[in-house]
PDB file of N, CA and C in Angstrom:
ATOM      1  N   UNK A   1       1.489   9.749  22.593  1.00  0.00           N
ATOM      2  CA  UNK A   1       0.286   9.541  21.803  1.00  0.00           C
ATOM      3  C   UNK A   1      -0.395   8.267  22.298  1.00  0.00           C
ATOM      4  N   UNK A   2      -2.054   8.278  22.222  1.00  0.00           N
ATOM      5  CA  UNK A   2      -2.265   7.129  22.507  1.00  0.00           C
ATOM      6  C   UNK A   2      -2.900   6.535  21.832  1.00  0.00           C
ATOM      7  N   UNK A   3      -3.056   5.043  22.151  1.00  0.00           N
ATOM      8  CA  UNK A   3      -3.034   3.614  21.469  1.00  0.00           C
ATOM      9  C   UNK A   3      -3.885   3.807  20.928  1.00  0.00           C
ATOM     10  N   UNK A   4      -4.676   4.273  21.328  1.00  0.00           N
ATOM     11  CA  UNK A   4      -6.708   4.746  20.032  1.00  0.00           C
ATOM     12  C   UNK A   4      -6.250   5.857  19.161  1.00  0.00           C
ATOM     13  N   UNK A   5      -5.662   6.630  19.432  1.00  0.00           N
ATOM     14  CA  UNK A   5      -5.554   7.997  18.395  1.00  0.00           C
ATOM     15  C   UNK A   5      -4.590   7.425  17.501  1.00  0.00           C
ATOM     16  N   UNK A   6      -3.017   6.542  17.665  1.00  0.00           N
ATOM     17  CA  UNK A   6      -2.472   6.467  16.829  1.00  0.00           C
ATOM     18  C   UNK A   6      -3.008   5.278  15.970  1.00  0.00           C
ATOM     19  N   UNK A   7      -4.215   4.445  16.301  1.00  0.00           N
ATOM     20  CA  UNK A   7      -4.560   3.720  15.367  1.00  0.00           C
ATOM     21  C   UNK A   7      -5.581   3.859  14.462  1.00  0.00           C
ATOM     22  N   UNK A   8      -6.267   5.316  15.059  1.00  0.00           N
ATOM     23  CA  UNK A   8      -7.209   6.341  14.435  1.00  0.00           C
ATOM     24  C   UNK A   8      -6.357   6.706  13.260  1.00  0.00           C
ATOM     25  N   UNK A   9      -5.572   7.451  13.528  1.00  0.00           N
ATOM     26  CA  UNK A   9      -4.332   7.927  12.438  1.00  0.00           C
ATOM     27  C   UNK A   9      -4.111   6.555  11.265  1.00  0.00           C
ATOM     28  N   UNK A  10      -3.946   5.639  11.975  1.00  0.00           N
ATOM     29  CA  UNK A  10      -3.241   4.906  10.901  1.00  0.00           C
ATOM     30  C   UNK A  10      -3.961   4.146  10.191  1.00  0.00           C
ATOM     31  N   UNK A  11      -5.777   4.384  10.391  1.00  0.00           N
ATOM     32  CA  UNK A  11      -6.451   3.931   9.297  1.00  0.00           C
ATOM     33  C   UNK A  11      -7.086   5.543   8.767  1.00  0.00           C
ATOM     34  N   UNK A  12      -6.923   6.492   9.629  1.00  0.00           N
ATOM     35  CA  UNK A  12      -7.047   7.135   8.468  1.00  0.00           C
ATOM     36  C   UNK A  12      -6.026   7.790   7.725  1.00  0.00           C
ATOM     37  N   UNK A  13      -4.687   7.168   7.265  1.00  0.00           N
ATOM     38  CA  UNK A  13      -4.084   7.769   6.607  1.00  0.00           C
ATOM     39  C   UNK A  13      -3.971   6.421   5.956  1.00  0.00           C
ATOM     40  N   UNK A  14      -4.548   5.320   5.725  1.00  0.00           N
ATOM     41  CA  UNK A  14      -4.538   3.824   5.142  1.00  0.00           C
ATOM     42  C   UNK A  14      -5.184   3.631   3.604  1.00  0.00           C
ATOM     43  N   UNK A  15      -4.066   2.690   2.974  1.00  0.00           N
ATOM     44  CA  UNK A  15      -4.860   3.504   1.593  1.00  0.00           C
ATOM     45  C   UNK A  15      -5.861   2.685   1.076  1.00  0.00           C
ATOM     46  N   UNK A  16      -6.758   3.215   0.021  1.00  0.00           N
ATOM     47  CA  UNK A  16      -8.161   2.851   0.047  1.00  0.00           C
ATOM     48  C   UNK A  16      -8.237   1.779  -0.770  1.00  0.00           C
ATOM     49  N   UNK A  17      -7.213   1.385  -1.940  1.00  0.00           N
ATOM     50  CA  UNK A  17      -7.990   0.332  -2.764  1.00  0.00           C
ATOM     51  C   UNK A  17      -6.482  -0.233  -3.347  1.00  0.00           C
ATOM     52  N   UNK A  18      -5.398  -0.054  -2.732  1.00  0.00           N
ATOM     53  CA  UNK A  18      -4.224  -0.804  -3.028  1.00  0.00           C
ATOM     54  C   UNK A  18      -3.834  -1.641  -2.229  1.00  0.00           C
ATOM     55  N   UNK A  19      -3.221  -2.957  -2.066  1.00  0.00           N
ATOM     56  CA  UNK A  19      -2.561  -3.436  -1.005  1.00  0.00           C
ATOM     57  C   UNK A  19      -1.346  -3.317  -1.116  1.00  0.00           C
ATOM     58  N   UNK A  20      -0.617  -3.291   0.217  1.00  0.00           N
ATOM     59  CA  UNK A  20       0.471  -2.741   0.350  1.00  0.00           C
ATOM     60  C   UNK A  20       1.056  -3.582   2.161  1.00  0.00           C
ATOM     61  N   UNK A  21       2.283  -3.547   1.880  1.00  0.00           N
ATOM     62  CA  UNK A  21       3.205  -4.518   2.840  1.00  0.00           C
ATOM     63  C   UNK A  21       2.988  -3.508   3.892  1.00  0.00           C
ATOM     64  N   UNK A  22       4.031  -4.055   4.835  1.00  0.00           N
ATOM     65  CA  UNK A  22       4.089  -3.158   6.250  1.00  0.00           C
ATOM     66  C   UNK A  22       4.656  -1.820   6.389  1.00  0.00           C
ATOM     67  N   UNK A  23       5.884  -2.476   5.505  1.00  0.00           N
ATOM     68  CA  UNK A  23       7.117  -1.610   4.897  1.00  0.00           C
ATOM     69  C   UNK A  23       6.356  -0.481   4.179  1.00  0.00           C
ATOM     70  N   UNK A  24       5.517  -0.770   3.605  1.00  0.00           N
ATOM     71  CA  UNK A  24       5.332   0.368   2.524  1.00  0.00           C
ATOM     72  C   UNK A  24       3.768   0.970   3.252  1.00  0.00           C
ATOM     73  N   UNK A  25       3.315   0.176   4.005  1.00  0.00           N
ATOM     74  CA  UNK A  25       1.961   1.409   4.759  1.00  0.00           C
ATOM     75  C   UNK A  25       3.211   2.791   5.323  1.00  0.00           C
ATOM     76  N   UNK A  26       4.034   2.043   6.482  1.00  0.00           N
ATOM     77  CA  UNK A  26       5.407   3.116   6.962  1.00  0.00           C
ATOM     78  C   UNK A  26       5.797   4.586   5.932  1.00  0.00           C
ATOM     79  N   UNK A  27       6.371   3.864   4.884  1.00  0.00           N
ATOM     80  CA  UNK A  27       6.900   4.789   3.704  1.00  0.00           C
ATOM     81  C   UNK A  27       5.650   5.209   3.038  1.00  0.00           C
ATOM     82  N   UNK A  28       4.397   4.888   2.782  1.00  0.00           N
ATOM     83  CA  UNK A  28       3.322   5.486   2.554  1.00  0.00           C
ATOM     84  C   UNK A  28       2.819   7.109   2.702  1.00  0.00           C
ATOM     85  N   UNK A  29       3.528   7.447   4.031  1.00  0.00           N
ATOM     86  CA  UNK A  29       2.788   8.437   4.687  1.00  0.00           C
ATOM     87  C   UNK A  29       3.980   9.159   5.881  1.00  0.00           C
ATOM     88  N   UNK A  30       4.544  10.451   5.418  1.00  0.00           N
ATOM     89  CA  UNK A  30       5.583  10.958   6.641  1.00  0.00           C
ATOM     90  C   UNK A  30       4.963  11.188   8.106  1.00  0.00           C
ATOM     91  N   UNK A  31       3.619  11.185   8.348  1.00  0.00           N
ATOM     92  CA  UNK A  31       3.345  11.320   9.939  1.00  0.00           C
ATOM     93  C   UNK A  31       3.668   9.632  10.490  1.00  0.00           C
ATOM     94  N   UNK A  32       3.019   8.485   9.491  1.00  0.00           N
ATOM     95  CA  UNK A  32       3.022   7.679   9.733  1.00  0.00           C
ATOM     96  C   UNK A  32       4.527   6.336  10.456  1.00  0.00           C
ATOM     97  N   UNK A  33       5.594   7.437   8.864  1.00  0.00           N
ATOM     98  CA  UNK A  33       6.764   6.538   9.164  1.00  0.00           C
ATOM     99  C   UNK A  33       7.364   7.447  10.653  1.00  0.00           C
ATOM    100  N   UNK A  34       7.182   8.534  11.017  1.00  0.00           N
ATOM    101  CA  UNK A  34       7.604   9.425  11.795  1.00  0.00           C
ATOM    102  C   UNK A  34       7.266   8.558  13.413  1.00  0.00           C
ATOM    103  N   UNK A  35       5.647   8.508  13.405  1.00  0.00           N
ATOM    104  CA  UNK A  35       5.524   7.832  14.274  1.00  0.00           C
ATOM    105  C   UNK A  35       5.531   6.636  14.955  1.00  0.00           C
ATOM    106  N   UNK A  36       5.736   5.408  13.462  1.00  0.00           N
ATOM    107  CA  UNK A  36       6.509   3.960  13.752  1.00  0.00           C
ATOM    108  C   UNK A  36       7.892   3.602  13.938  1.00  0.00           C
ATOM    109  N   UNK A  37       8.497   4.725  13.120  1.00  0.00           N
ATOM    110  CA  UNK A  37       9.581   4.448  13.651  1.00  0.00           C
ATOM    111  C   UNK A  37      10.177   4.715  15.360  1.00  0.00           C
ATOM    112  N   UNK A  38       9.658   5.386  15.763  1.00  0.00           N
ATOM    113  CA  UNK A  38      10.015   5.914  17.093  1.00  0.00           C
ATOM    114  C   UNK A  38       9.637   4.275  17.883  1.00  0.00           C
ATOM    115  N   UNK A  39       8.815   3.378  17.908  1.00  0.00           N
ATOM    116  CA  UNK A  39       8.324   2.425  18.540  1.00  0.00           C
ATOM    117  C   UNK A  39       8.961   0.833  17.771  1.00  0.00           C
ATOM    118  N   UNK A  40       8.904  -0.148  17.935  1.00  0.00           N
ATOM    119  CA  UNK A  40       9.382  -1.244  17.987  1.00  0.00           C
ATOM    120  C   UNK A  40       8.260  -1.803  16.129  1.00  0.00           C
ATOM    121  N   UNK A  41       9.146  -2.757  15.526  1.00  0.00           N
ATOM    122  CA  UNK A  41       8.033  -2.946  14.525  1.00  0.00           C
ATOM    123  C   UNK A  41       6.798  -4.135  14.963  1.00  0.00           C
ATOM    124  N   UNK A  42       6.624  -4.165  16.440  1.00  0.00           N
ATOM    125  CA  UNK A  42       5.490  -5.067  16.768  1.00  0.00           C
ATOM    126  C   UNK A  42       4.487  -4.128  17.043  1.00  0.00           C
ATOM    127  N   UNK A  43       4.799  -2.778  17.376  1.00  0.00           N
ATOM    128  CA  UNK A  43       3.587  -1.576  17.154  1.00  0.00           C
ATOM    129  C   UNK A  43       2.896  -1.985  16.295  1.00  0.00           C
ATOM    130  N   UNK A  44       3.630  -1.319  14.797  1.00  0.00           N
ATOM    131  CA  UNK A  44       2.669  -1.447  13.931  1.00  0.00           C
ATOM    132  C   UNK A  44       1.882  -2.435  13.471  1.00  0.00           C
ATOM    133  N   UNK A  45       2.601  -3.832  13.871  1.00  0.00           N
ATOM    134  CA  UNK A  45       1.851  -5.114  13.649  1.00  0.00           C
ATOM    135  C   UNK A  45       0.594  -5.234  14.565  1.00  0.00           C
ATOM    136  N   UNK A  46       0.777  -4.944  15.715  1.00  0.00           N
ATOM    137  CA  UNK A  46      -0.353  -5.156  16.743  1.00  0.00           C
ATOM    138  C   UNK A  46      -1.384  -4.063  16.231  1.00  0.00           C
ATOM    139  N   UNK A  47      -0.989  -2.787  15.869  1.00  0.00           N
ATOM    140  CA  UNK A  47      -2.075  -2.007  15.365  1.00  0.00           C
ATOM    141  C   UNK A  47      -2.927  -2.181  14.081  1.00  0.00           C
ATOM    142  N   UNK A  48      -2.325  -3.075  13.154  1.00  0.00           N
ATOM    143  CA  UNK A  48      -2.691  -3.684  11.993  1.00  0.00           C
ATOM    144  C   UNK A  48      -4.285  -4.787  12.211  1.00  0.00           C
ATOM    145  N   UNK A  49      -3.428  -5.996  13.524  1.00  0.00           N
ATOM    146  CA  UNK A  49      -4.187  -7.024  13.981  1.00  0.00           C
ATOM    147  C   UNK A  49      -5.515  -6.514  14.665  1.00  0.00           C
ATOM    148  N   UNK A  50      -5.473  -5.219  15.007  1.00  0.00           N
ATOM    149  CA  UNK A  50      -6.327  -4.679  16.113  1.00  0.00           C
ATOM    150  C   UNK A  50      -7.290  -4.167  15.004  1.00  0.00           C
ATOM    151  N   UNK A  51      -6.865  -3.572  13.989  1.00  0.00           N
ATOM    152  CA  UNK A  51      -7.858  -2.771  13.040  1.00  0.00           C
ATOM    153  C   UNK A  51      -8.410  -4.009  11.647  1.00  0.00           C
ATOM    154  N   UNK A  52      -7.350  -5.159  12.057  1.00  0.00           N
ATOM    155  CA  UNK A  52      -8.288  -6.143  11.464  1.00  0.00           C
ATOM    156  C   UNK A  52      -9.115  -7.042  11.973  1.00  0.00           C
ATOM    157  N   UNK A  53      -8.839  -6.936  12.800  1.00  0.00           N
ATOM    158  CA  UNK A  53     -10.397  -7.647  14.274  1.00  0.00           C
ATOM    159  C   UNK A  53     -11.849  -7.132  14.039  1.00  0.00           C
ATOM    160  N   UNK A  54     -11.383  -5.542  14.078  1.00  0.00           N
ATOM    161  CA  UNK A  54     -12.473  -4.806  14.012  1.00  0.00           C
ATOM    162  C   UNK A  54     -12.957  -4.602  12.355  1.00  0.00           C
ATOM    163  N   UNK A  55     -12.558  -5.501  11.594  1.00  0.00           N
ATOM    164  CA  UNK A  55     -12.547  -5.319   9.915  1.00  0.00           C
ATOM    165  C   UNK A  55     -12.123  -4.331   9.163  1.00  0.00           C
ATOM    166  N   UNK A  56     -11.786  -3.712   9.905  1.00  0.00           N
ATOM    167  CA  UNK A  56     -11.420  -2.230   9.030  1.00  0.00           C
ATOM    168  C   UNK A  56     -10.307  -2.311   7.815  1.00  0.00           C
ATOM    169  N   UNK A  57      -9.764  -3.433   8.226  1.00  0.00           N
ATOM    170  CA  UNK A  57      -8.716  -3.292   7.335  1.00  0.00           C
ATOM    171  C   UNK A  57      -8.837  -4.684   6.842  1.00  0.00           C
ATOM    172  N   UNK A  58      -8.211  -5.296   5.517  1.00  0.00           N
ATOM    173  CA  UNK A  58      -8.246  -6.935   4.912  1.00  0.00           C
ATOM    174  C   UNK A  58      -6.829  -6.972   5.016  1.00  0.00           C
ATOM    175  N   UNK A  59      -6.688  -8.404   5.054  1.00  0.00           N
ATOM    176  CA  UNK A  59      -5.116  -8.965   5.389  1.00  0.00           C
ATOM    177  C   UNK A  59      -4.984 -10.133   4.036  1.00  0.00           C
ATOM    178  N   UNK A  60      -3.700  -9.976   3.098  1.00  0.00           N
ATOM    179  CA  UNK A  60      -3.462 -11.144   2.522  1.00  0.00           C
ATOM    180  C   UNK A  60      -1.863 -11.439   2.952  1.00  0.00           C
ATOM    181  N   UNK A  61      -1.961 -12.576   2.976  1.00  0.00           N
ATOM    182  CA  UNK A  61      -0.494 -13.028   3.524  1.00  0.00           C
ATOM    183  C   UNK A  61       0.404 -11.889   4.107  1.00  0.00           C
ATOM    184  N   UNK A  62       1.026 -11.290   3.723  1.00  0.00           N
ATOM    185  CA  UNK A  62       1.887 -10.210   3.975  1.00  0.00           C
ATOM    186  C   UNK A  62       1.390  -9.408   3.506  1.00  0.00           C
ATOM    187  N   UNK A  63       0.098  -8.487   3.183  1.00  0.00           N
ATOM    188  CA  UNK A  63      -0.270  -7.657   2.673  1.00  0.00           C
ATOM    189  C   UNK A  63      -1.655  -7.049   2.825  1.00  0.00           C
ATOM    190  N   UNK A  64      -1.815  -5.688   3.316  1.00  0.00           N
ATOM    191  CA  UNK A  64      -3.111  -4.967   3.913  1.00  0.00           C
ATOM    192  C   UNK A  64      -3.463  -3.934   3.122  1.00  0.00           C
ATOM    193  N   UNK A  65      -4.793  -3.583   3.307  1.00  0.00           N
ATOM    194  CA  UNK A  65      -5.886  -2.551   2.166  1.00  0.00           C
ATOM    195  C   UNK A  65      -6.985  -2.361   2.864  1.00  0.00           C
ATOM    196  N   UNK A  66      -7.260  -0.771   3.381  1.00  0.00           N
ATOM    197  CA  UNK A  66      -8.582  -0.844   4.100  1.00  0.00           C
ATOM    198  C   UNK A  66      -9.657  -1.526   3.315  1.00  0.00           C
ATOM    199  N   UNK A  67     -10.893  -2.088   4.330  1.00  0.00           N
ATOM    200  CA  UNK A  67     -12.227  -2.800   4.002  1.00  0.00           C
ATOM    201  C   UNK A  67     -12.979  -1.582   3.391  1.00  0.00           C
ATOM    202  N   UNK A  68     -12.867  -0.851   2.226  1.00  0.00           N
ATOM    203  CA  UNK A  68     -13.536   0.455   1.242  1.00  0.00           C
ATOM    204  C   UNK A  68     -15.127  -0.612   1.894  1.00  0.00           C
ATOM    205  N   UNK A  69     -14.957  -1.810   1.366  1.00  0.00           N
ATOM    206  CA  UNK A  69     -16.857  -2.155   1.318  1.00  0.00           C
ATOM    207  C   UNK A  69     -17.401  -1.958   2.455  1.00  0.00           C
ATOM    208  N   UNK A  70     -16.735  -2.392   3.658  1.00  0.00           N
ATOM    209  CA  UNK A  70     -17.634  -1.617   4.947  1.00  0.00           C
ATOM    210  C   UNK A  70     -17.477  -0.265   5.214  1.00  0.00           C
ATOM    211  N   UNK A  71     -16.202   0.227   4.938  1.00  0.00           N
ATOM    212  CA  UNK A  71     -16.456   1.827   4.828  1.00  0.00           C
ATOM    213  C   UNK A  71     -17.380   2.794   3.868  1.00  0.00           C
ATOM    214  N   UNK A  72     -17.558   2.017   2.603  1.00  0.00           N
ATOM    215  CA  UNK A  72     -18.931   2.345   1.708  1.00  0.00           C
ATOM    216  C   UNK A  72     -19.988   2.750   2.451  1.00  0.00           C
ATOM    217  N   UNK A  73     -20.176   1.578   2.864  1.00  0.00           N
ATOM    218  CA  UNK A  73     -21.770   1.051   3.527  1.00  0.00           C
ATOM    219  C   UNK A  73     -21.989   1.551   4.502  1.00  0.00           C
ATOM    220  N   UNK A  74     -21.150   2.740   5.281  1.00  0.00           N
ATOM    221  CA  UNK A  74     -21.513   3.272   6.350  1.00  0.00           C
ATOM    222  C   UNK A  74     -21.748   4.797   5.979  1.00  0.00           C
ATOM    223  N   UNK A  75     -21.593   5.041   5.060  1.00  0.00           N
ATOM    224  CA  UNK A  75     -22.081   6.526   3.923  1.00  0.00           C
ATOM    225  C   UNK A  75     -22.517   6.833   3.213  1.00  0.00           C
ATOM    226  N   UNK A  76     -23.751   7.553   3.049  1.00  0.00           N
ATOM    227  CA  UNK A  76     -25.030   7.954   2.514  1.00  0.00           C
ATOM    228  C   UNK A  76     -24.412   7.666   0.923  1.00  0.00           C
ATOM    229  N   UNK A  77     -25.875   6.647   0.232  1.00  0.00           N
ATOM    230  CA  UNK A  77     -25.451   6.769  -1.155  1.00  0.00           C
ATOM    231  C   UNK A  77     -24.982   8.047  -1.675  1.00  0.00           C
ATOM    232  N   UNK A  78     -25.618   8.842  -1.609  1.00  0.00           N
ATOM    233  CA  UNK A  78     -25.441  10.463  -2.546  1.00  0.00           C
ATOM    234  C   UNK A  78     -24.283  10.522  -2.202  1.00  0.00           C
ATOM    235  N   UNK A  79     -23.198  10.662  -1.084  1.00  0.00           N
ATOM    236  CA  UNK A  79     -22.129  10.549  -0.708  1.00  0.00           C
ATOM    237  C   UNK A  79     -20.990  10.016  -1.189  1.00  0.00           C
ATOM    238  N   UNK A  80     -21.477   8.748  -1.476  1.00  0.00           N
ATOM    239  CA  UNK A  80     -20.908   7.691  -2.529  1.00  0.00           C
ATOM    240  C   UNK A  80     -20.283   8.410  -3.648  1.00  0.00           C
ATOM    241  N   UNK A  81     -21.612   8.697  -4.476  1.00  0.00           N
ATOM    242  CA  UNK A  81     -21.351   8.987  -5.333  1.00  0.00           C
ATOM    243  C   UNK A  81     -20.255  10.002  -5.677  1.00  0.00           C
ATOM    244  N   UNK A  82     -20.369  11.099  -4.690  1.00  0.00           N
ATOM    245  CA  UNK A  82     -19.863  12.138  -5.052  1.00  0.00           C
ATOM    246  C   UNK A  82     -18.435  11.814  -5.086  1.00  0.00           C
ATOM    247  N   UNK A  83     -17.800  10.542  -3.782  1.00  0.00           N
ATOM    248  CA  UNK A  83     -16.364  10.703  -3.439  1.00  0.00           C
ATOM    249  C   UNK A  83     -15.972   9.699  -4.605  1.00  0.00           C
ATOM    250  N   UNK A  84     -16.604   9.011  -5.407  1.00  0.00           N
ATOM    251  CA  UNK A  84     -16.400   7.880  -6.619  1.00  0.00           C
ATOM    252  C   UNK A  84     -15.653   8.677  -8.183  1.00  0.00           C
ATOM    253  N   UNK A  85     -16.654   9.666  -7.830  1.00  0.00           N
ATOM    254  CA  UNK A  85     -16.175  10.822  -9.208  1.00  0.00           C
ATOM    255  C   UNK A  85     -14.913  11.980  -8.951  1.00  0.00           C
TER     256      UNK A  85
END
């Protein structure tokens, strides 16, 4: 698999409005723990750092939650709405 698709995957299987450790993005999701575990745990860290460069994702101390507000803002209000309800 490669380095763009599995970090494609791992924000879109990233959850939207909880934060959550490293440990638990892994246990979050069976494609996810399937495919970190096979690799070293600096994978998933480097893929974390990479998707928080690009903002996609917020970082608190030990703990990550996709950026919902720039992902908002890139989808038609009416859109909004609909995925809110």
């Amino acid at each position: 698999m490669s380095v763009f698709k599995r970090r494609r995957d791992l924000m879109l299987q990233f959850p939207k409005i909880i934060w959550l450790t490293q440990k638990e993005i892994m246990e979050s999701n069976n494609e996810l723990l399937r495919t970190y575990l096979r690799k070293s745990n600096l994978f998933l860290k480097r893929d974390l750092d990479e998707l928080k460069k690009l903002t996609l994702i917020l970082n608190d101390e030990d703990r990550y939650r996709a950026n919902t507000e720039l992902l908002l803002s890139s989808i038609p209000l009416k859109k909004q709405t609909l995925n809110l309800q």
